[in-house]
N, C-alpha and C. Protein backbone atom coordinates (compact mmCIF):
# COMPACT_ATOMS: atom_id res chain seq x y z
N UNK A 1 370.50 65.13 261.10
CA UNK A 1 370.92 65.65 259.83
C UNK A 1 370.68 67.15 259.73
N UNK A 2 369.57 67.34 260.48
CA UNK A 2 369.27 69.29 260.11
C UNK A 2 370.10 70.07 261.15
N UNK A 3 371.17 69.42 261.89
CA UNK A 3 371.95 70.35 262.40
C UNK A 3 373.32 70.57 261.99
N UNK A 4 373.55 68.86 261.36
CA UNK A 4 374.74 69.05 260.42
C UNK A 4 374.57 69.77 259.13
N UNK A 5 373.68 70.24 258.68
CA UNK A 5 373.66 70.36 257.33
C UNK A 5 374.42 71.92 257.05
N UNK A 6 374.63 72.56 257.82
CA UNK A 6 375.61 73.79 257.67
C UNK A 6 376.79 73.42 257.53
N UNK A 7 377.57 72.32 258.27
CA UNK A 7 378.92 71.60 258.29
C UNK A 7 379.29 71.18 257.20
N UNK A 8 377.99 70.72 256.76
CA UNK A 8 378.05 69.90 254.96
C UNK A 8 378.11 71.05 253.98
N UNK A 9 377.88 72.23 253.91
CA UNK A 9 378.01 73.42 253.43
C UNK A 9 376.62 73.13 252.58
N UNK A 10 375.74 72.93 252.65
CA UNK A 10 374.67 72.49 252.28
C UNK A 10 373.54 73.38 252.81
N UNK A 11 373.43 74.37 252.63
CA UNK A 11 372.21 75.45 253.09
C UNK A 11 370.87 75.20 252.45
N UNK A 12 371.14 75.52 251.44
CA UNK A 12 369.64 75.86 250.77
C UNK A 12 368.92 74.49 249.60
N UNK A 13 367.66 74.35 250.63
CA UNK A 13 366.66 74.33 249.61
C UNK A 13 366.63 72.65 250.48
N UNK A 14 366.19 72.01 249.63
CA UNK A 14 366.02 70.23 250.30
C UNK A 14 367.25 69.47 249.84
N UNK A 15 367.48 70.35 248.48
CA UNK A 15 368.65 69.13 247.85
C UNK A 15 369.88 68.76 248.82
N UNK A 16 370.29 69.11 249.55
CA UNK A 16 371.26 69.45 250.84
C UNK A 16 370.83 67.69 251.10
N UNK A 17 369.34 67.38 251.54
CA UNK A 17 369.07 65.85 252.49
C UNK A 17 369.01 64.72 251.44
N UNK A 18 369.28 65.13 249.66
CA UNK A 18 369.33 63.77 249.13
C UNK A 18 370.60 63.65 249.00
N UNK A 19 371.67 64.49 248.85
CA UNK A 19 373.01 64.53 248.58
C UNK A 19 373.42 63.77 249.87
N UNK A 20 373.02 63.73 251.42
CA UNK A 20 373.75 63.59 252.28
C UNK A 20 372.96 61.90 252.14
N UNK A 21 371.75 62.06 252.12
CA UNK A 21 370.71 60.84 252.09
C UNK A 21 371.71 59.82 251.12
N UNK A 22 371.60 60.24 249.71
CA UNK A 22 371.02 58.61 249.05
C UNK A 22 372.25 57.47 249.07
N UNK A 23 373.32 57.81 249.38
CA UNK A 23 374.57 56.68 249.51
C UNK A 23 374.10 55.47 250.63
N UNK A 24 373.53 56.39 251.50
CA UNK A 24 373.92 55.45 252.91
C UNK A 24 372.03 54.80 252.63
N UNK A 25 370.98 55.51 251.63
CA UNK A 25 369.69 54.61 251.26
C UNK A 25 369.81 53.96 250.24
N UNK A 26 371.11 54.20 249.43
CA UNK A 26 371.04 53.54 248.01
C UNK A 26 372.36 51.63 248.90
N UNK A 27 372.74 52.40 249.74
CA UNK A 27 373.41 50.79 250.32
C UNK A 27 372.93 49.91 251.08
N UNK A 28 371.76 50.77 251.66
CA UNK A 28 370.94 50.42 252.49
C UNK A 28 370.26 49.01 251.39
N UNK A 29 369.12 49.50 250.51
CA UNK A 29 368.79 48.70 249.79
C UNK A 29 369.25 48.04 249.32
N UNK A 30 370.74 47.95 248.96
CA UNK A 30 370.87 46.84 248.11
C UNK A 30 371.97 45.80 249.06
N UNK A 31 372.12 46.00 250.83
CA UNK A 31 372.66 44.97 251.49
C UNK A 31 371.00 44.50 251.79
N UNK A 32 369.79 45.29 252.13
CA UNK A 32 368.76 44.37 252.84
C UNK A 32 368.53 43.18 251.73
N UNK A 33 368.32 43.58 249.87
CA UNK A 33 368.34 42.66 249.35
C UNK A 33 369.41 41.33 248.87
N UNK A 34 370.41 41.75 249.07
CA UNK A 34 371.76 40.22 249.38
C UNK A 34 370.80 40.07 250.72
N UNK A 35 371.22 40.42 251.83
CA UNK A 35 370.77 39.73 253.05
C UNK A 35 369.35 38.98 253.14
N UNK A 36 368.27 39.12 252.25
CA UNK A 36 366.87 38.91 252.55
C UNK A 36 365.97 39.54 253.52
N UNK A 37 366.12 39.97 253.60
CA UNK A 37 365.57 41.21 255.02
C UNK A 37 363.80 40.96 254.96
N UNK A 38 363.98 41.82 253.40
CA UNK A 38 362.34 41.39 253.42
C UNK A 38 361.71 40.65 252.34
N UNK A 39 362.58 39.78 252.62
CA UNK A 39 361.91 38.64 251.59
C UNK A 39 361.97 36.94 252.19
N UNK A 40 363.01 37.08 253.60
CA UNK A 40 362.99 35.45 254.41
C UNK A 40 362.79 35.83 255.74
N UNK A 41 362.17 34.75 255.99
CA UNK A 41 361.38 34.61 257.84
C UNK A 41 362.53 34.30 258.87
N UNK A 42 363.53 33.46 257.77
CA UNK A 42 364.32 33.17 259.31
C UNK A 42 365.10 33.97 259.97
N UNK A 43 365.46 33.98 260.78
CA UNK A 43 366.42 34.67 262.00
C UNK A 43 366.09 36.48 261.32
N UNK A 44 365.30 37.08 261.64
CA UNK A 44 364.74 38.34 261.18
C UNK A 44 365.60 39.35 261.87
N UNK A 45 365.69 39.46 262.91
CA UNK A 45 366.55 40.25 263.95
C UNK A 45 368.08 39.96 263.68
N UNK A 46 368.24 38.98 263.28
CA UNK A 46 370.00 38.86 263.12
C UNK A 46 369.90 39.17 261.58
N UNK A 47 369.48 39.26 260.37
CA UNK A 47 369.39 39.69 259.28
C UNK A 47 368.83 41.62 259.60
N UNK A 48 368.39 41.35 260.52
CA UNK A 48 368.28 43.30 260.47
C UNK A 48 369.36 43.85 260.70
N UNK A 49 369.65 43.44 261.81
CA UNK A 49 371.48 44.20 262.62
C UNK A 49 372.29 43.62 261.55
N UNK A 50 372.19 42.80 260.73
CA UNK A 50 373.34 42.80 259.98
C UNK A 50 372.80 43.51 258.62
N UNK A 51 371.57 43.35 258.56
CA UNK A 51 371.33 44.97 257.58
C UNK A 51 371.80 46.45 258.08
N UNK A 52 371.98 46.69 259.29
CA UNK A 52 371.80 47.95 259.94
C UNK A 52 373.39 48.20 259.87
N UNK A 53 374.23 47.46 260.15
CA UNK A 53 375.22 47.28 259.97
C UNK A 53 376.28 47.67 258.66
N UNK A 54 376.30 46.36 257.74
CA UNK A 54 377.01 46.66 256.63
C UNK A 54 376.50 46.97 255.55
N UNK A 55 375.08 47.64 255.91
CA UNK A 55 374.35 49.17 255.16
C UNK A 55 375.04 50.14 255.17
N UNK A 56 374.71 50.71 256.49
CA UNK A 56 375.50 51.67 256.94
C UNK A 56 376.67 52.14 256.71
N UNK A 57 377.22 51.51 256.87
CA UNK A 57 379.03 50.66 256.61
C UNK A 57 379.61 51.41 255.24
N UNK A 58 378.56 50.14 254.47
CA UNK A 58 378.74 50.64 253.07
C UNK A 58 378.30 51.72 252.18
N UNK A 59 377.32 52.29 252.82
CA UNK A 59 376.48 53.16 252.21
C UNK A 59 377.50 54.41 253.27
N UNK A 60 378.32 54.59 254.27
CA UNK A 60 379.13 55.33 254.57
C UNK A 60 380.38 55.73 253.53
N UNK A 61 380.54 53.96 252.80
CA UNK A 61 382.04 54.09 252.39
C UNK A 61 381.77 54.89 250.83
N UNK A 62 380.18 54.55 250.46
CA UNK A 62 379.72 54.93 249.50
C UNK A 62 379.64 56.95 249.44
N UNK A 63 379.86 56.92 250.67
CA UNK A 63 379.26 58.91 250.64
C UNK A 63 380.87 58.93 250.40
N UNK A 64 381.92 58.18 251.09
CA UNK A 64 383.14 59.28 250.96
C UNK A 64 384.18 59.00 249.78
N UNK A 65 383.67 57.70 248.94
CA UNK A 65 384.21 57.73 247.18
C UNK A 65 383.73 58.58 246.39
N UNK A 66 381.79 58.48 246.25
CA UNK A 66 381.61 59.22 245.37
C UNK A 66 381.24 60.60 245.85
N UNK A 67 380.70 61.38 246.86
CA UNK A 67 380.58 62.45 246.88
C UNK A 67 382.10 63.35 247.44
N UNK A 68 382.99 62.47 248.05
CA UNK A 68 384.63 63.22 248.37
C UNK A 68 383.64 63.63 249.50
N UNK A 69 382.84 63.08 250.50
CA UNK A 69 382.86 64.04 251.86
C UNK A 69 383.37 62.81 252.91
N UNK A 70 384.24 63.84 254.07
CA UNK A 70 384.32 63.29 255.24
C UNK A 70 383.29 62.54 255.68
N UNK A 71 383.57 61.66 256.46
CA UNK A 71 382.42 61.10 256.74
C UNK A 71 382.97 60.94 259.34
N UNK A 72 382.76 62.04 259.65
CA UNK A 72 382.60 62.54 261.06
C UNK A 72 382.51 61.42 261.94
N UNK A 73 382.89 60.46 263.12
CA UNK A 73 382.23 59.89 263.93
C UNK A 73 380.86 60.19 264.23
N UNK A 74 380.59 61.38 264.52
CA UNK A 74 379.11 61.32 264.55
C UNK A 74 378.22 61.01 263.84
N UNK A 75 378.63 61.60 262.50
CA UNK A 75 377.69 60.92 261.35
C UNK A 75 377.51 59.57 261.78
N UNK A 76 378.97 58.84 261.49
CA UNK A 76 378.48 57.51 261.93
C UNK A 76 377.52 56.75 262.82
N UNK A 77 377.70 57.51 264.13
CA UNK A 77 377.05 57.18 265.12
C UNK A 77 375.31 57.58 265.04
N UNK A 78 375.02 58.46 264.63
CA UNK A 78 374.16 59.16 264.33
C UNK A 78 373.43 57.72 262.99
N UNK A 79 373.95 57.78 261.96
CA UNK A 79 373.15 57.18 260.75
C UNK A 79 373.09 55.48 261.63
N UNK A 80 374.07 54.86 262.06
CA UNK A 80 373.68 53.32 262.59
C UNK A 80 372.13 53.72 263.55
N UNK A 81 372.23 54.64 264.41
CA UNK A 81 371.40 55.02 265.49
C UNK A 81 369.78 54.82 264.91
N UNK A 82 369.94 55.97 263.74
CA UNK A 82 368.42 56.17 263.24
C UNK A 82 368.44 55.12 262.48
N UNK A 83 369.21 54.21 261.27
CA UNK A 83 368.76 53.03 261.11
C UNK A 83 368.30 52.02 262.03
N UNK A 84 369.58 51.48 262.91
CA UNK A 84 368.36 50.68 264.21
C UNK A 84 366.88 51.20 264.52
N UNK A 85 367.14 52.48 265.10
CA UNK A 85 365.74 52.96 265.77
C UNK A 85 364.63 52.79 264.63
N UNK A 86 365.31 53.12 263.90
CA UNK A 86 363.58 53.07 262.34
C UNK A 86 363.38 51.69 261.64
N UNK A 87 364.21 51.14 261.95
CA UNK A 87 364.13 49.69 261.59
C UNK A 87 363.54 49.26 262.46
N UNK A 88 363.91 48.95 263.70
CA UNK A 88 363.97 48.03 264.65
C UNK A 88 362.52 48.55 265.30
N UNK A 89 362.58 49.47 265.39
CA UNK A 89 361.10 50.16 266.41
C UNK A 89 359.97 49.88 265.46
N UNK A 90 359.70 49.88 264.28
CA UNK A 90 358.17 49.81 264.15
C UNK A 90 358.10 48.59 264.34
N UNK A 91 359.04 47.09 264.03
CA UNK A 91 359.02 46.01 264.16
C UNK A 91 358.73 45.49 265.80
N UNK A 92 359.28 46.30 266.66
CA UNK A 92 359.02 46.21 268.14
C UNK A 92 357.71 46.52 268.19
N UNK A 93 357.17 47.38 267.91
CA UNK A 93 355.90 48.12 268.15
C UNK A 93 354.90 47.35 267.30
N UNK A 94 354.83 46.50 266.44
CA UNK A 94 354.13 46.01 265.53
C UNK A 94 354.51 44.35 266.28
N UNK A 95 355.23 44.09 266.88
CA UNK A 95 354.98 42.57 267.71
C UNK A 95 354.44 43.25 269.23
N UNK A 96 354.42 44.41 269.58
CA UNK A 96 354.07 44.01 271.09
C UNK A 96 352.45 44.41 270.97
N UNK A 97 351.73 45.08 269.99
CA UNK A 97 350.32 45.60 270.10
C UNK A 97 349.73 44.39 269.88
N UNK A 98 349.75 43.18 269.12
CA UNK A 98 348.76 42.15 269.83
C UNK A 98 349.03 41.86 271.25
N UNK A 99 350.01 41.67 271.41
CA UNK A 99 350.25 41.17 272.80
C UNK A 99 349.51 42.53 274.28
N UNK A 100 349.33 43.39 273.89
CA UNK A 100 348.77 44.90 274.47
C UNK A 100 347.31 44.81 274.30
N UNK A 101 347.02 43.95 273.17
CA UNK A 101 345.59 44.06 272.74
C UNK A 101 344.88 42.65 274.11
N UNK A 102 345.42 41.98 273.77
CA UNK A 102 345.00 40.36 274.15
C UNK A 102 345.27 40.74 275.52
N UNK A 103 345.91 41.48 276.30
CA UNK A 103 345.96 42.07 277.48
C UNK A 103 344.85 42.84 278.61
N UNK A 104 344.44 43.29 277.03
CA UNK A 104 342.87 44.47 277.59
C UNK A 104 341.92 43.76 277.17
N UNK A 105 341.84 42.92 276.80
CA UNK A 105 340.63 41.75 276.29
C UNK A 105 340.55 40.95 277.41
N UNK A 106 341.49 40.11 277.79
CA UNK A 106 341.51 39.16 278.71
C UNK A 106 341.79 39.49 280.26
């Protein structure tokens, strides 16, 4: 985002990262809650990618109704990317440290 943000004509100050931010966090939240994300146990990983997904998606289709901006392949590629990775990675990293722990114990 801090290299697009000249493209976005968005220079100064922070307001530049909620304008580009809150569509694709305001869709974010409200597919994890239809989906259950964090509120049901089952199939967790197939409820994430399909959070990561038609979040994204929507919270894309959401930047280019109400704010009128293009919305770039890269953006795209870019916002699915860091949702997986920030989703998906602390959840990776938070199942493999017992398993890392019980390793150096035993």
């Amino acid at each position: 985002m801090l290299a697009g943000r000249q493209s976005h004509g968005l220079d100064t100050g922070a307001a530049w990262f909620f304008v580009v931010l809150w569509p694709v966090a305001a869709a974010w939240f409200a597919v994890a809650v239809i989906d259950g994300l964090y509120t049901r146990a089952s199939r967790p990983w197939l409820r994430l990618a399909g959070t990561v997904v038609l979040g994204v998606g929507a919270g894309l289709i959401a930047r280019i109704v109400v704010t009128h901006r293009d919305t770039p392949v890269a953006f795209v590629l870019v916002a699915l990317g860091f949702m997986a990775v920030t989703t998906a990675g602390w959840r990776l990293v938070s199942a493999a440290v017992p398993h890392v722990l019980a390793r150096r114990r035993g």
